[in-house]
C-alpha atoms as a PDB file:
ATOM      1  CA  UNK A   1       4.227  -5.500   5.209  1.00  0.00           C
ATOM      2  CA  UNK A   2       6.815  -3.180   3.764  1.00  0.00           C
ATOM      3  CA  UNK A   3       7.340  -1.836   0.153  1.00  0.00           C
ATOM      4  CA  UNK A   4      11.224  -2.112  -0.863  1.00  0.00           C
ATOM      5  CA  UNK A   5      12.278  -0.335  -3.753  1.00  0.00           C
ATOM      6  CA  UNK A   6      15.557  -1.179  -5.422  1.00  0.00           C
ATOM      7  CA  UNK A   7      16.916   1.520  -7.214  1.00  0.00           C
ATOM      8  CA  UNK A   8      19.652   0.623  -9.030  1.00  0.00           C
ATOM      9  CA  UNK A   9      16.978  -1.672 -11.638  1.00  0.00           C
ATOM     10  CA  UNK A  10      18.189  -0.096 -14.572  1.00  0.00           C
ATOM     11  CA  UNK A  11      14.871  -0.143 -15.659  1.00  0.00           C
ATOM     12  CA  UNK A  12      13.848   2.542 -13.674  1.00  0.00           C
ATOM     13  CA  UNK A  13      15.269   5.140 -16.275  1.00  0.00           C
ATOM     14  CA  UNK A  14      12.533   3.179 -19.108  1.00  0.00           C
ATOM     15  CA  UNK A  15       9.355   4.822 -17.047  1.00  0.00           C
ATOM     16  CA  UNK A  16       8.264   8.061 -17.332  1.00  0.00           C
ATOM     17  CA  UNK A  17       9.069  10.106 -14.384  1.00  0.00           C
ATOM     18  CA  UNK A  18       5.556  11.538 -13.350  1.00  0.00           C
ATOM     19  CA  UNK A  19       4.484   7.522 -13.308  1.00  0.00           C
ATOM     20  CA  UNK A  20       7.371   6.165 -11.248  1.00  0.00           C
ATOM     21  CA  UNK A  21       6.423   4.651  -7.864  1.00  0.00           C
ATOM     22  CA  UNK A  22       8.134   7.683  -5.910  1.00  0.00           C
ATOM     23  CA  UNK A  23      10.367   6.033  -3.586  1.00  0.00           C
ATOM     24  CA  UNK A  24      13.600   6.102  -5.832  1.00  0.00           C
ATOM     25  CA  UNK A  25      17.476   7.124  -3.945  1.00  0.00           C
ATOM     26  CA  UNK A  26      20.493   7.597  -5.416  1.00  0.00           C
ATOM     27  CA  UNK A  27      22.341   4.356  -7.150  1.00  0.00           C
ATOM     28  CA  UNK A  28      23.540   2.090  -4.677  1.00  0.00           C
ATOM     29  CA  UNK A  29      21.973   3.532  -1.342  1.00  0.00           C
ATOM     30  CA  UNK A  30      19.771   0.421  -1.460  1.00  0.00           C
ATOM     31  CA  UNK A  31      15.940   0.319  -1.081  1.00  0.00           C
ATOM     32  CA  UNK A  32      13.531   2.105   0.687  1.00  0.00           C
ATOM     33  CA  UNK A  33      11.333  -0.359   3.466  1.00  0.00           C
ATOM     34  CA  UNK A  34       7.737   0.958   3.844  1.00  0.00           C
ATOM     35  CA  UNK A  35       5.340  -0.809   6.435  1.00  0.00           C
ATOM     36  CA  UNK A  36       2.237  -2.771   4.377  1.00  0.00           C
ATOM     37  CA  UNK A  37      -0.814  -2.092   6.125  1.00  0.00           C
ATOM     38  CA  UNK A  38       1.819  -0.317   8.827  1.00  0.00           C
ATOM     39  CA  UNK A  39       3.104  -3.262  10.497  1.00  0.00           C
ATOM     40  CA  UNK A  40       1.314  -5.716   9.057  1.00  0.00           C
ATOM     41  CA  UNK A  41      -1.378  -8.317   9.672  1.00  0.00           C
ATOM     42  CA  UNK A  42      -2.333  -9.961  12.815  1.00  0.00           C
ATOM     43  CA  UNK A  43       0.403 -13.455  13.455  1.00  0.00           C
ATOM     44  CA  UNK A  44       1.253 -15.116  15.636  1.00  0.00           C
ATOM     45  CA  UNK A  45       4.952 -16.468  14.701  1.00  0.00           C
ATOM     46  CA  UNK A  46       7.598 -14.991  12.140  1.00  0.00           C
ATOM     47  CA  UNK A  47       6.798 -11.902  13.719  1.00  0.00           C
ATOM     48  CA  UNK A  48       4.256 -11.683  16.398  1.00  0.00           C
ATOM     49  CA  UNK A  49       2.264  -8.779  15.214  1.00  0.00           C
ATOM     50  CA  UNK A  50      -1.249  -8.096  17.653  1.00  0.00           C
ATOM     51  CA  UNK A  51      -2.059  -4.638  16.244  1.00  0.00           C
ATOM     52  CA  UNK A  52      -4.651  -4.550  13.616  1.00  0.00           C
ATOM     53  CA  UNK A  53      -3.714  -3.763   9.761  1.00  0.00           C
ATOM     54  CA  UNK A  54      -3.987   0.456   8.793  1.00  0.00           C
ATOM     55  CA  UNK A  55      -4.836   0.849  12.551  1.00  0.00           C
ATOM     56  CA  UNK A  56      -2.889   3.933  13.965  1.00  0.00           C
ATOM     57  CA  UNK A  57      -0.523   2.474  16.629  1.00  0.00           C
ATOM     58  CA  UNK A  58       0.357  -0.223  13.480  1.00  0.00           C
ATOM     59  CA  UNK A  59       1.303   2.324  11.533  1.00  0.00           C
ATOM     60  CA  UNK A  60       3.159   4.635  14.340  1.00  0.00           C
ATOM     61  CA  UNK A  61       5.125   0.684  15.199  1.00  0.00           C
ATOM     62  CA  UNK A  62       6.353   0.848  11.527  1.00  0.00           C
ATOM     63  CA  UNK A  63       7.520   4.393  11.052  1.00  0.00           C
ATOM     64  CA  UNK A  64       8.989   3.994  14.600  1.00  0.00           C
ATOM     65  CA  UNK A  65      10.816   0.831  13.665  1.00  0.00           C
ATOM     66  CA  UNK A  66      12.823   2.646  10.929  1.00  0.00           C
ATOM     67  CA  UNK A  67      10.175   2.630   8.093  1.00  0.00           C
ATOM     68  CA  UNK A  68      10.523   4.859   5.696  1.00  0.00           C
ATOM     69  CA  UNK A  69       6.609   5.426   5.298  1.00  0.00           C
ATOM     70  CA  UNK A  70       3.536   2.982   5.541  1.00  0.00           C
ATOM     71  CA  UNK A  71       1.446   1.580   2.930  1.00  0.00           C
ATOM     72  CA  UNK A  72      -2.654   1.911   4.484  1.00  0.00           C
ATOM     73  CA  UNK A  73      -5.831   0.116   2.893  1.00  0.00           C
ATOM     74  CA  UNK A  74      -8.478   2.919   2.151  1.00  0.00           C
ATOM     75  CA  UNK A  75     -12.243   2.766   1.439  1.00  0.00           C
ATOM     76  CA  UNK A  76     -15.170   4.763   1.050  1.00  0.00           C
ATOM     77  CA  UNK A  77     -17.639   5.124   4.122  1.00  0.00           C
ATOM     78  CA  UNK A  78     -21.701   5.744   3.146  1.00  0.00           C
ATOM     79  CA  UNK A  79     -21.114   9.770   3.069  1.00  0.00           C
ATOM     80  CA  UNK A  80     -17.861   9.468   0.898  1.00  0.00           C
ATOM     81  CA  UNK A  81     -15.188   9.702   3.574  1.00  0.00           C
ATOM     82  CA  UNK A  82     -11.751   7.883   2.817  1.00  0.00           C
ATOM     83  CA  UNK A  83     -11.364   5.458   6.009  1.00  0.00           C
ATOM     84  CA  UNK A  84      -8.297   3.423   6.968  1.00  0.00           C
ATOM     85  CA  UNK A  85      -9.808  -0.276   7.021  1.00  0.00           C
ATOM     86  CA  UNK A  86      -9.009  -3.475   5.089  1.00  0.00           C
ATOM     87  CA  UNK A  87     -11.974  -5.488   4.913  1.00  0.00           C
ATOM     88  CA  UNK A  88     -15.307  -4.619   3.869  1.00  0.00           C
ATOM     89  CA  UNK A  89     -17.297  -6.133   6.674  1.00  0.00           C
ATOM     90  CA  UNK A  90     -17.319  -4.253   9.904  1.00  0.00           C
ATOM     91  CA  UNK A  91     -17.481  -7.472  12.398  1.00  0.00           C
ATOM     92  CA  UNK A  92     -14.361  -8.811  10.878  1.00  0.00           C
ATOM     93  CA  UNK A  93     -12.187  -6.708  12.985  1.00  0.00           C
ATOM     94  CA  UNK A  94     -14.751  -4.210  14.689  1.00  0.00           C
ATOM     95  CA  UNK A  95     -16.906  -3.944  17.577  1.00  0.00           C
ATOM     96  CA  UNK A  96     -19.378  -2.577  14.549  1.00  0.00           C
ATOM     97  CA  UNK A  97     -21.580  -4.486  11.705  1.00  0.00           C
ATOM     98  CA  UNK A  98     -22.302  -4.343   7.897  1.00  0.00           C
ATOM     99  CA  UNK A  99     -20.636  -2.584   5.003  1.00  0.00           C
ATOM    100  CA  UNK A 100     -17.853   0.031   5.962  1.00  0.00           C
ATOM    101  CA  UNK A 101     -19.962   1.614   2.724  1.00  0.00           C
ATOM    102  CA  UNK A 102     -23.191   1.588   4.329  1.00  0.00           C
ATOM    103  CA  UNK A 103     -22.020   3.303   7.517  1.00  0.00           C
ATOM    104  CA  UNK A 104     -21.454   7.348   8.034  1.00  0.00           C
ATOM    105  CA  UNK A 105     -17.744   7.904   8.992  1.00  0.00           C
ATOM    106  CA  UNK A 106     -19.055   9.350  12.314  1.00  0.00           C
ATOM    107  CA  UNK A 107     -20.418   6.150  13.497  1.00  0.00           C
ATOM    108  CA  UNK A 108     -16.984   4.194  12.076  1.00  0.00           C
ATOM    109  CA  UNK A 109     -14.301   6.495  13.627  1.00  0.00           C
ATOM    110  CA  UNK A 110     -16.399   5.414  17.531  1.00  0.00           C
ATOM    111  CA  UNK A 111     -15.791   1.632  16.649  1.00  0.00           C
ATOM    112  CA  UNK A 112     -13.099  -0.091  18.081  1.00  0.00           C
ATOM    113  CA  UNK A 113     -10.944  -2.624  17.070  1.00  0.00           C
ATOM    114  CA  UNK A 114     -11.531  -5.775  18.155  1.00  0.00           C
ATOM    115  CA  UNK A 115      -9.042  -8.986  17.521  1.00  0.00           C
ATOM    116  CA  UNK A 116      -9.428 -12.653  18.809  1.00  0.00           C
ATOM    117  CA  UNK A 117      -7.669 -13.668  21.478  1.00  0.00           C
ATOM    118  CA  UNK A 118      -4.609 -13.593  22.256  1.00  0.00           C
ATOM    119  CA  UNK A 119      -3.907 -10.613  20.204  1.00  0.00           C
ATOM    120  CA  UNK A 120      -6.487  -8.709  22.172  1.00  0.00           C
ATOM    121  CA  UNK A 121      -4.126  -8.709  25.400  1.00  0.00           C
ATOM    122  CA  UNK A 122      -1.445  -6.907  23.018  1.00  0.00           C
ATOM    123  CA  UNK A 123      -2.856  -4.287  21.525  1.00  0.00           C
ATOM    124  CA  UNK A 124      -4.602  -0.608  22.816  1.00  0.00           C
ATOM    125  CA  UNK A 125      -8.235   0.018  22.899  1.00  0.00           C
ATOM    126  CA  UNK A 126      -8.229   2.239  19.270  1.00  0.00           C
ATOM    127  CA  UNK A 127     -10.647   3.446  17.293  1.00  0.00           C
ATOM    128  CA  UNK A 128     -11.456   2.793  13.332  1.00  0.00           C
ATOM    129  CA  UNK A 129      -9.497   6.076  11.348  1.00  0.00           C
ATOM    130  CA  UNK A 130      -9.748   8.204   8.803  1.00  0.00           C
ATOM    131  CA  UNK A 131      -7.209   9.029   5.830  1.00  0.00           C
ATOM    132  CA  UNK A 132      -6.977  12.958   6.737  1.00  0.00           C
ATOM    133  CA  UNK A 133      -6.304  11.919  10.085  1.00  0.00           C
ATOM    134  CA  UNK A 134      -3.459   9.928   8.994  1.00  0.00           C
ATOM    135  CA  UNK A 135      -2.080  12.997   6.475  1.00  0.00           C
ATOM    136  CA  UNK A 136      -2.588  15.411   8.933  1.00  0.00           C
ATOM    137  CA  UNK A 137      -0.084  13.531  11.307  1.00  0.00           C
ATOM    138  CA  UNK A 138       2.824  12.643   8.544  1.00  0.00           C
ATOM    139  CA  UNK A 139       2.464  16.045   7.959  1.00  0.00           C
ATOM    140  CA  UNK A 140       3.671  17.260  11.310  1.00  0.00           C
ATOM    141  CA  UNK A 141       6.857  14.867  11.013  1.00  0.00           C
ATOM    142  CA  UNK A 142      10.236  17.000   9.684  1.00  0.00           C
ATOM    143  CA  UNK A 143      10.143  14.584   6.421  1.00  0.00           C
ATOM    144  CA  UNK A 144       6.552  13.088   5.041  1.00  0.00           C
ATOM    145  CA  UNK A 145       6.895   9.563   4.496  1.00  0.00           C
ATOM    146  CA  UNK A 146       6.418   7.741   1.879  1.00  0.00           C
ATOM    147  CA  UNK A 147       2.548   6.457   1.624  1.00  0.00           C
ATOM    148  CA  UNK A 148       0.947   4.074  -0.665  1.00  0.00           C
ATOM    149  CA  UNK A 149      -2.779   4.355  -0.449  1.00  0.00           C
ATOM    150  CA  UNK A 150      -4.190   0.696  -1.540  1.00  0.00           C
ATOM    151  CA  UNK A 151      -7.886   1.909  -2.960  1.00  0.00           C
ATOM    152  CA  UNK A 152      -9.992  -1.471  -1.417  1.00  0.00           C
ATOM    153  CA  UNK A 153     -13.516  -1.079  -3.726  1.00  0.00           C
ATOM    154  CA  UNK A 154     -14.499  -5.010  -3.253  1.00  0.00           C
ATOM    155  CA  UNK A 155     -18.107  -4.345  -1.877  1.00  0.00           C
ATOM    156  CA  UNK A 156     -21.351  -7.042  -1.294  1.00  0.00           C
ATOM    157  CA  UNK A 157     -22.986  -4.255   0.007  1.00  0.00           C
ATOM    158  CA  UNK A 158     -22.936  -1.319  -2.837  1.00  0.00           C
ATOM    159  CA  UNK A 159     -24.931  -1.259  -5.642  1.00  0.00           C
ATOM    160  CA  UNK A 160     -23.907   2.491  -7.298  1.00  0.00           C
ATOM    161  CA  UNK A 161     -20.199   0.890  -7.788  1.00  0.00           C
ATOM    162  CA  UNK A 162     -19.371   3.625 -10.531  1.00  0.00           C
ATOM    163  CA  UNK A 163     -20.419   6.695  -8.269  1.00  0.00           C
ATOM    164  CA  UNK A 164     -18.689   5.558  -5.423  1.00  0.00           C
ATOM    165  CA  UNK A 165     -15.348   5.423  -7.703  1.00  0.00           C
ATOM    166  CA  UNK A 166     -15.706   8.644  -8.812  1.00  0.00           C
ATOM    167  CA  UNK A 167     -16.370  10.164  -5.109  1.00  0.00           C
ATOM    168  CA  UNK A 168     -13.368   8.549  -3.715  1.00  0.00           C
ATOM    169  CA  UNK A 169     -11.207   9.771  -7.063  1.00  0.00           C
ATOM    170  CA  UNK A 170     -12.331  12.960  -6.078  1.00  0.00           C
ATOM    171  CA  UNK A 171     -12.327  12.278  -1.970  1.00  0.00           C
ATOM    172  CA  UNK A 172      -8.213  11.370  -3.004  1.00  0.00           C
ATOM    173  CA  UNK A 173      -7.710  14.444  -5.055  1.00  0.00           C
ATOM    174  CA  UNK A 174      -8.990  16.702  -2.245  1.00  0.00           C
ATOM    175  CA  UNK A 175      -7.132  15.178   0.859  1.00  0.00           C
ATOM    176  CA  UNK A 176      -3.693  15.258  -1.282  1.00  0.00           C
ATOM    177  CA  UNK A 177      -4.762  19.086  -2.165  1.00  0.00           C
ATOM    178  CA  UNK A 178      -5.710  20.253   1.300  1.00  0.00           C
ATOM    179  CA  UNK A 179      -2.581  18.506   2.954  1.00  0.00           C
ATOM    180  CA  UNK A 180      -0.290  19.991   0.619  1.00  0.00           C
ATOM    181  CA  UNK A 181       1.080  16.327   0.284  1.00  0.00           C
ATOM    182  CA  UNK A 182       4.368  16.056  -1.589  1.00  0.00           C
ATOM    183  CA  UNK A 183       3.040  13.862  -5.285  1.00  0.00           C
ATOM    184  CA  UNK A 184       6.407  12.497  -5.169  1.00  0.00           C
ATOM    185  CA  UNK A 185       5.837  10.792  -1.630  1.00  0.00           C
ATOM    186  CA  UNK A 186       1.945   9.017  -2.557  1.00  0.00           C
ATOM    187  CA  UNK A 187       1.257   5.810  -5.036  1.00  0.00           C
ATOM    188  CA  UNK A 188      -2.176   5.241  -5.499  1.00  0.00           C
ATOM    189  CA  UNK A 189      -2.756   1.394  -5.883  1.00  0.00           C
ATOM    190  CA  UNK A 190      -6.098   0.198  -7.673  1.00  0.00           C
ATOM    191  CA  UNK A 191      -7.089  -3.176  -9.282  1.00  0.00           C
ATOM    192  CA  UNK A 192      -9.779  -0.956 -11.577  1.00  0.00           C
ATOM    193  CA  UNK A 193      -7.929   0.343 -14.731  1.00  0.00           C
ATOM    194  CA  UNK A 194     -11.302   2.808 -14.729  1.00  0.00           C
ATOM    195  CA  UNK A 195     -10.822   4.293 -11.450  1.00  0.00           C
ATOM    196  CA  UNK A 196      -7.145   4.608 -12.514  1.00  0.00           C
ATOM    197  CA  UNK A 197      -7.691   6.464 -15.166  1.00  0.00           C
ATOM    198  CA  UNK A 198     -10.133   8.686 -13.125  1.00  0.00           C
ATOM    199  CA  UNK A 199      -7.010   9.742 -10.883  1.00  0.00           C
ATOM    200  CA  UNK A 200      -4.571   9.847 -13.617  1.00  0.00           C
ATOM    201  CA  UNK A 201      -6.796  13.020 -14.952  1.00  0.00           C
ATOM    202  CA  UNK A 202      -7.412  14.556 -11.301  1.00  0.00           C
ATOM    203  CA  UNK A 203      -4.020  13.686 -10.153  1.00  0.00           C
ATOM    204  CA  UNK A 204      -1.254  13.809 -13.282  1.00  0.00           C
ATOM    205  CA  UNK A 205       2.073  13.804 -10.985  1.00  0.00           C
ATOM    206  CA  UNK A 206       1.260  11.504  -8.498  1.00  0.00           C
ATOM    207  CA  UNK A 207       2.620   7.757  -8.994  1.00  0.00           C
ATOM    208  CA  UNK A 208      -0.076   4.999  -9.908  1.00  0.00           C
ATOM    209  CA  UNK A 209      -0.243   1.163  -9.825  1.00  0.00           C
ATOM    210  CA  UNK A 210      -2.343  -1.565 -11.216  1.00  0.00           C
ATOM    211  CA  UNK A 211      -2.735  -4.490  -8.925  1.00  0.00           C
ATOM    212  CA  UNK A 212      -2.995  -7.491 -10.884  1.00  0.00           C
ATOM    213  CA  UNK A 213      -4.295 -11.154  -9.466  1.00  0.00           C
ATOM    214  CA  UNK A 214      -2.996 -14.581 -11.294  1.00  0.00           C
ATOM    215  CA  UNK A 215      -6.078 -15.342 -13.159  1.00  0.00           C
ATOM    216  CA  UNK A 216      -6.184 -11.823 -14.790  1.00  0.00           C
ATOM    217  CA  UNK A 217      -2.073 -11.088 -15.164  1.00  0.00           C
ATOM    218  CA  UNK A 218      -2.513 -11.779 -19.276  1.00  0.00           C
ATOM    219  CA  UNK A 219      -5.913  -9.633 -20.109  1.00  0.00           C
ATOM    220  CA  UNK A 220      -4.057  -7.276 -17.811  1.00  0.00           C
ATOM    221  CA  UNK A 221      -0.875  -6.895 -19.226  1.00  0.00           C
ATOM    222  CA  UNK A 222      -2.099  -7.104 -22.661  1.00  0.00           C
ATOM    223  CA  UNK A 223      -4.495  -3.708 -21.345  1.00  0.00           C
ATOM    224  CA  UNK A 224      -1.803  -2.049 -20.150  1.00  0.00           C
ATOM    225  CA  UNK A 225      -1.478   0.193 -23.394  1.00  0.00           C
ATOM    226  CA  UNK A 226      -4.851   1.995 -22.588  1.00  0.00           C
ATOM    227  CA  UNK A 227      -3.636   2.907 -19.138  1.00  0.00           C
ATOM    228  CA  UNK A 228      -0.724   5.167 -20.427  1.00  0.00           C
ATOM    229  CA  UNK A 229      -0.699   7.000 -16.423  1.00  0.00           C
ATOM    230  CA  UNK A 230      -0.052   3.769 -14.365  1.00  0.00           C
ATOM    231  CA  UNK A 231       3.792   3.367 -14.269  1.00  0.00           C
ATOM    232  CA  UNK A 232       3.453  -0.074 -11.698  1.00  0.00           C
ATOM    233  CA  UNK A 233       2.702  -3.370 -11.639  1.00  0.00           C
ATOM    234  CA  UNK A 234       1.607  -4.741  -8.269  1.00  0.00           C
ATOM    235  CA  UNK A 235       1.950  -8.717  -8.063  1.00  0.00           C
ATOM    236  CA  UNK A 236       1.857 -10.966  -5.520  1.00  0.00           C
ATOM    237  CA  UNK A 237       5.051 -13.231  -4.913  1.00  0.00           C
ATOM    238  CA  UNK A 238       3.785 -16.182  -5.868  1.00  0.00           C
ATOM    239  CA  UNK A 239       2.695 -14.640  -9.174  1.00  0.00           C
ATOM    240  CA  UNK A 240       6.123 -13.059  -9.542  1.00  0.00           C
ATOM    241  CA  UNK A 241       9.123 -14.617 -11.829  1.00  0.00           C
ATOM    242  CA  UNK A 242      12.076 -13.633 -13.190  1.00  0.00           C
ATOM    243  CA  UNK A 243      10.318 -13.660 -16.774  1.00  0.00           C
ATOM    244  CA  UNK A 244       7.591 -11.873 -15.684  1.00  0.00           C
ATOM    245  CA  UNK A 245       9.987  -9.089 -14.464  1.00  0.00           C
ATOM    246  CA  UNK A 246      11.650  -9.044 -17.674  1.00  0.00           C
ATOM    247  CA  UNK A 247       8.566  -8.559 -19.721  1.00  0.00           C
ATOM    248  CA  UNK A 248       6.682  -5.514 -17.432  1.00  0.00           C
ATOM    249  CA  UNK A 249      10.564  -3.848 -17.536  1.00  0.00           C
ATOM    250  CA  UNK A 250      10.118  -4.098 -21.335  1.00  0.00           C
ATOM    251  CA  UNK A 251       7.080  -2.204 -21.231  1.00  0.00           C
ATOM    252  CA  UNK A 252       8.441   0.569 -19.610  1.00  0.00           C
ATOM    253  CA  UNK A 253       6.869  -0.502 -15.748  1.00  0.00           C
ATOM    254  CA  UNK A 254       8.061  -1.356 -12.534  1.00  0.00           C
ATOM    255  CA  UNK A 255       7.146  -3.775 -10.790  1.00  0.00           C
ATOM    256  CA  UNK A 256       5.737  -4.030  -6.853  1.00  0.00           C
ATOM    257  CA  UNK A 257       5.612  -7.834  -4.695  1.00  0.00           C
ATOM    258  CA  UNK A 258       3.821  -7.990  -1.960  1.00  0.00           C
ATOM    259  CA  UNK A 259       3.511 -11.769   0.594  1.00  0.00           C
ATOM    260  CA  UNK A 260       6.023 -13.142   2.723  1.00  0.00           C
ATOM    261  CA  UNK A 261       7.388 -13.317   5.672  1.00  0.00           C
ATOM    262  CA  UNK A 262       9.872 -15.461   6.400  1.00  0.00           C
ATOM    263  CA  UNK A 263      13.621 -15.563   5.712  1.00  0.00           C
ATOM    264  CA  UNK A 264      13.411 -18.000   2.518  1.00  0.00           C
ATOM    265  CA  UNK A 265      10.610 -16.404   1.127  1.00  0.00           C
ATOM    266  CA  UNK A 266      11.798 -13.086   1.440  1.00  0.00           C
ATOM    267  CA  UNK A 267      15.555 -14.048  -0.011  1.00  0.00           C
ATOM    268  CA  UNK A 268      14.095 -15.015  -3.180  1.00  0.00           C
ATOM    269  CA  UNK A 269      12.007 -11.834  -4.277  1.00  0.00           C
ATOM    270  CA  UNK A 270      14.495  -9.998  -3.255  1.00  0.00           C
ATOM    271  CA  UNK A 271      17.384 -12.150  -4.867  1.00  0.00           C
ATOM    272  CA  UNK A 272      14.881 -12.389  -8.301  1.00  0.00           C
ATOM    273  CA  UNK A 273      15.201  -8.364  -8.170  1.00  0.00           C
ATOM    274  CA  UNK A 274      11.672  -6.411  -8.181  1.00  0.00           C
ATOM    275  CA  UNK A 275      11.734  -2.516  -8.014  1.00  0.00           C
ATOM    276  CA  UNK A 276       9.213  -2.601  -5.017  1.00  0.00           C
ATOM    277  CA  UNK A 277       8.269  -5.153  -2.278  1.00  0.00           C
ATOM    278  CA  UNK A 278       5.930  -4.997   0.096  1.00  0.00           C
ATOM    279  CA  UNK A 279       6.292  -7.572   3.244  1.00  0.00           C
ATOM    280  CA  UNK A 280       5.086  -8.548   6.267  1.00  0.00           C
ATOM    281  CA  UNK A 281       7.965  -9.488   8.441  1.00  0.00           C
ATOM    282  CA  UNK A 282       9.891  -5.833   8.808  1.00  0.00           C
ATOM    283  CA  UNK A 283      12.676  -6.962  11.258  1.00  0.00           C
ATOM    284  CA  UNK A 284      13.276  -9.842   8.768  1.00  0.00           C
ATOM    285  CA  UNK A 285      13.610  -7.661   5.624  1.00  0.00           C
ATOM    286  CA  UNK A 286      15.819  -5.460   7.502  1.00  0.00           C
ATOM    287  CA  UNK A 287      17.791  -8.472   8.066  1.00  0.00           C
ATOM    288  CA  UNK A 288      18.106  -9.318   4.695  1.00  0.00           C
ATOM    289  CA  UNK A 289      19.329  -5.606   3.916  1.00  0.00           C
ATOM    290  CA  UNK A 290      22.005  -5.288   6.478  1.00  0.00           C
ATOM    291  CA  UNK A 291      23.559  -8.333   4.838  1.00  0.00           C
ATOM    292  CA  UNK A 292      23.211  -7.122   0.786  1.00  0.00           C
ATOM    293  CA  UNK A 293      23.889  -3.616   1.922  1.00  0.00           C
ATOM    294  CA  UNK A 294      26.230  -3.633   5.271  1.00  0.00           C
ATOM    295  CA  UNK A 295      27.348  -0.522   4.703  1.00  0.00           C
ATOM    296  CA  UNK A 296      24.274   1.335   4.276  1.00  0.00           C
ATOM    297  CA  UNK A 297      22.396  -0.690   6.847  1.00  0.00           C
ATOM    298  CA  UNK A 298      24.296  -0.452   9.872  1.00  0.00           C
END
C-alpha cells in the first residue's frame, strides 16, 4: 500500500505542527505516495505482488518504484526487539512457529519467508528483519524517506500486555535516537490510545496516529480529547465519508485511508479528499496522480 498525503487540505494549518503526519509539500505539488507494508500484500491480479508485506526486497520494490518512503508493520520479539512482521503467528508466512512474542529475535531474523504457491516462484529466499536494520539502510540513502511504523500489539500468545507496551515505547524511542532519524520523516501508528500516550511523552516531535476500526470510530472519536499528542486519524476506506472527514478536520486532525486497489476504488478516496492514503496498488495510484496532477507527475 502507499500513504498519499494531500497538502493543499486546508485543514492542515488547524493541527498543531509537532502532531502533523510529516509528509506535508508546498501547496499544489500534490501528495506524497509511500509504499504500505512496502509494496504491499501478496495478489495475484490488480497488481501481481509475490513479495511478502515489511519484507526487505518489498520495501526496496517500493522506494525503487518512485515511493517516497514505506510504511512497515512492527512488533515486539520475546527479548524486546522491534521486528518487521505483520502477523502474529510465525507459520502464517514463515518457515518458523508460535508467537513472533515468544521467540528471541536471533532465532526470527534465520526464518525465511515462505508464501504459497505461485508466489513462491517470484520472490528471493529472505529472511524475517529487524526495524534497525531497516533505519540503518534509509539512513545511507542521500534523503531518509518517509516511514510510518504501524505498532501491531494483537497477541494470543502474551500475557504481560502492559510491559510489552512500555518496552517497545521505549525499544521506538531508542532506535529513532541512535539513528539520528529526522522526527519530521516517522508517524507512529497505534490502535492503543495508552501506548500512544506512552510515545507522546518519550517522543514529543514525532507525528502520531490513532487507528480506529468501524465498531469503535464513536467511543474513539469522542476519546480523542484525552489524547492531546495524536494529530491522525487512521480509517479504513470503507469506514471513510465525506462527513466523517468533515468532523475529524473540525477537531483539529487529519485524516489517513488505507484499502484499495483498484482504479474505482482508489478514484473515490482520493476524489472524497483525505490528507493521507495508504494503498495497495502503487502503479495504479500513480495513475490516478499523473492525471489530477500532469504537471507534477510526468
Amino acid at each position: 500500500m502507499l500513504l498519499l498525503l494531500l497538502s493543499n487540505c486546508p485543514a492542515l494549518s488547524q493541527v498543531p505542527t509537532s502532531r502533523q503526519v510529516p509528509v506535508s509539500v508546498a501547496s499544489g505539488e500534490g501528495p506524497l505516495a509511500i509504499g504500505h507494508a512496502g509494496s504491499g500484500f501478496l495478489t495475484l491480479f490488480r497488481p501481481f505482488n509475490p513479495l511478502p508485506p515489511s519484507s526487505r526486497q518489498s520495501i526496496w520494490q517500493a522506494l525503487a518504484r518512485g515511493a517516497d518512503g514505506v510504511e512497515v508493520d512492527v512488533r515486539l520479539s520475546q527479548d524486546s526487539v522491534a521486528i518487521l512482521y505483520h502477523d502474529s503467528q510465525l507459520q502464517s508466512m514463515t518457515t518458523g512457529t508460535g508467537c513472533v512474542s515468544q521467540t528471541p529475535a536471533r532465532v526470527l531474523t534465520q526464518l525465511h519467508y515462505r508464501v504459497r504457491w505461485p508466489y513462491r516462484w517470484f520472490q528471493p529466499h529472505e529472511q524475517v528483519g529487524r526495524l534497525d536494520s531497516l533505519l540503518a539502510y534509509l539512513g545511507e540513502r542521500p534523503t531518509f524517506p518517509y516511514l510510518h511504523l504501524d505498532l501491531h500489539e494483537d497477541d494470543p500468545c502474551a500475557t504481560d500486555n502492559p510491559a510489552r507496551d512500555a518496552a517497545l515505547a521505549r525499544q521506538l524511542h531508542q532506535l529513532v535516537q541512535r539513528y539520528r532519524v529526522p522526527p519530521a520523516r516517522v508517524t507512529i501508528i497505534s490502535r492503543s490510545p495508552a501506548m500512544l500516550r506512552q510515545l507522546a511523552r518519550l517522543l514529543p516531535t514525532v507525528g502520531l496516529g490513532l487507528e480506529v476500526g468501524e465498531a469503535a470510530y464513536p467511543a474513539a472519536i469522542a476519546g480523542l480529547d484525552g489524547l492531546p499528542g495524536v494529530g491522525a486519524v487512521v480509517l479504513h476506506k470503507n469506514s471513510f465519508t465525506p462527513e466523517r472527514l468533515a468532523q475529524l478536520h473540525a477537531l483539529g486532525r487529519q485524516v489517513v485511508v488505507f484499502g484499495g486497489r483498484s482504479a474505482r476504488a482508489v478514484g473515490r478516496v482520493v476524489a472524497i479528499g483525505p490528507d493521507a492514503y495508504e494503498v495497495d496498488n502503487l502503479r495504479q495510484l500513480q495513475r490516478t496522480l499523473r492525471r489530477l496532477y500532469p504537471a507534477k507527475r510526468r
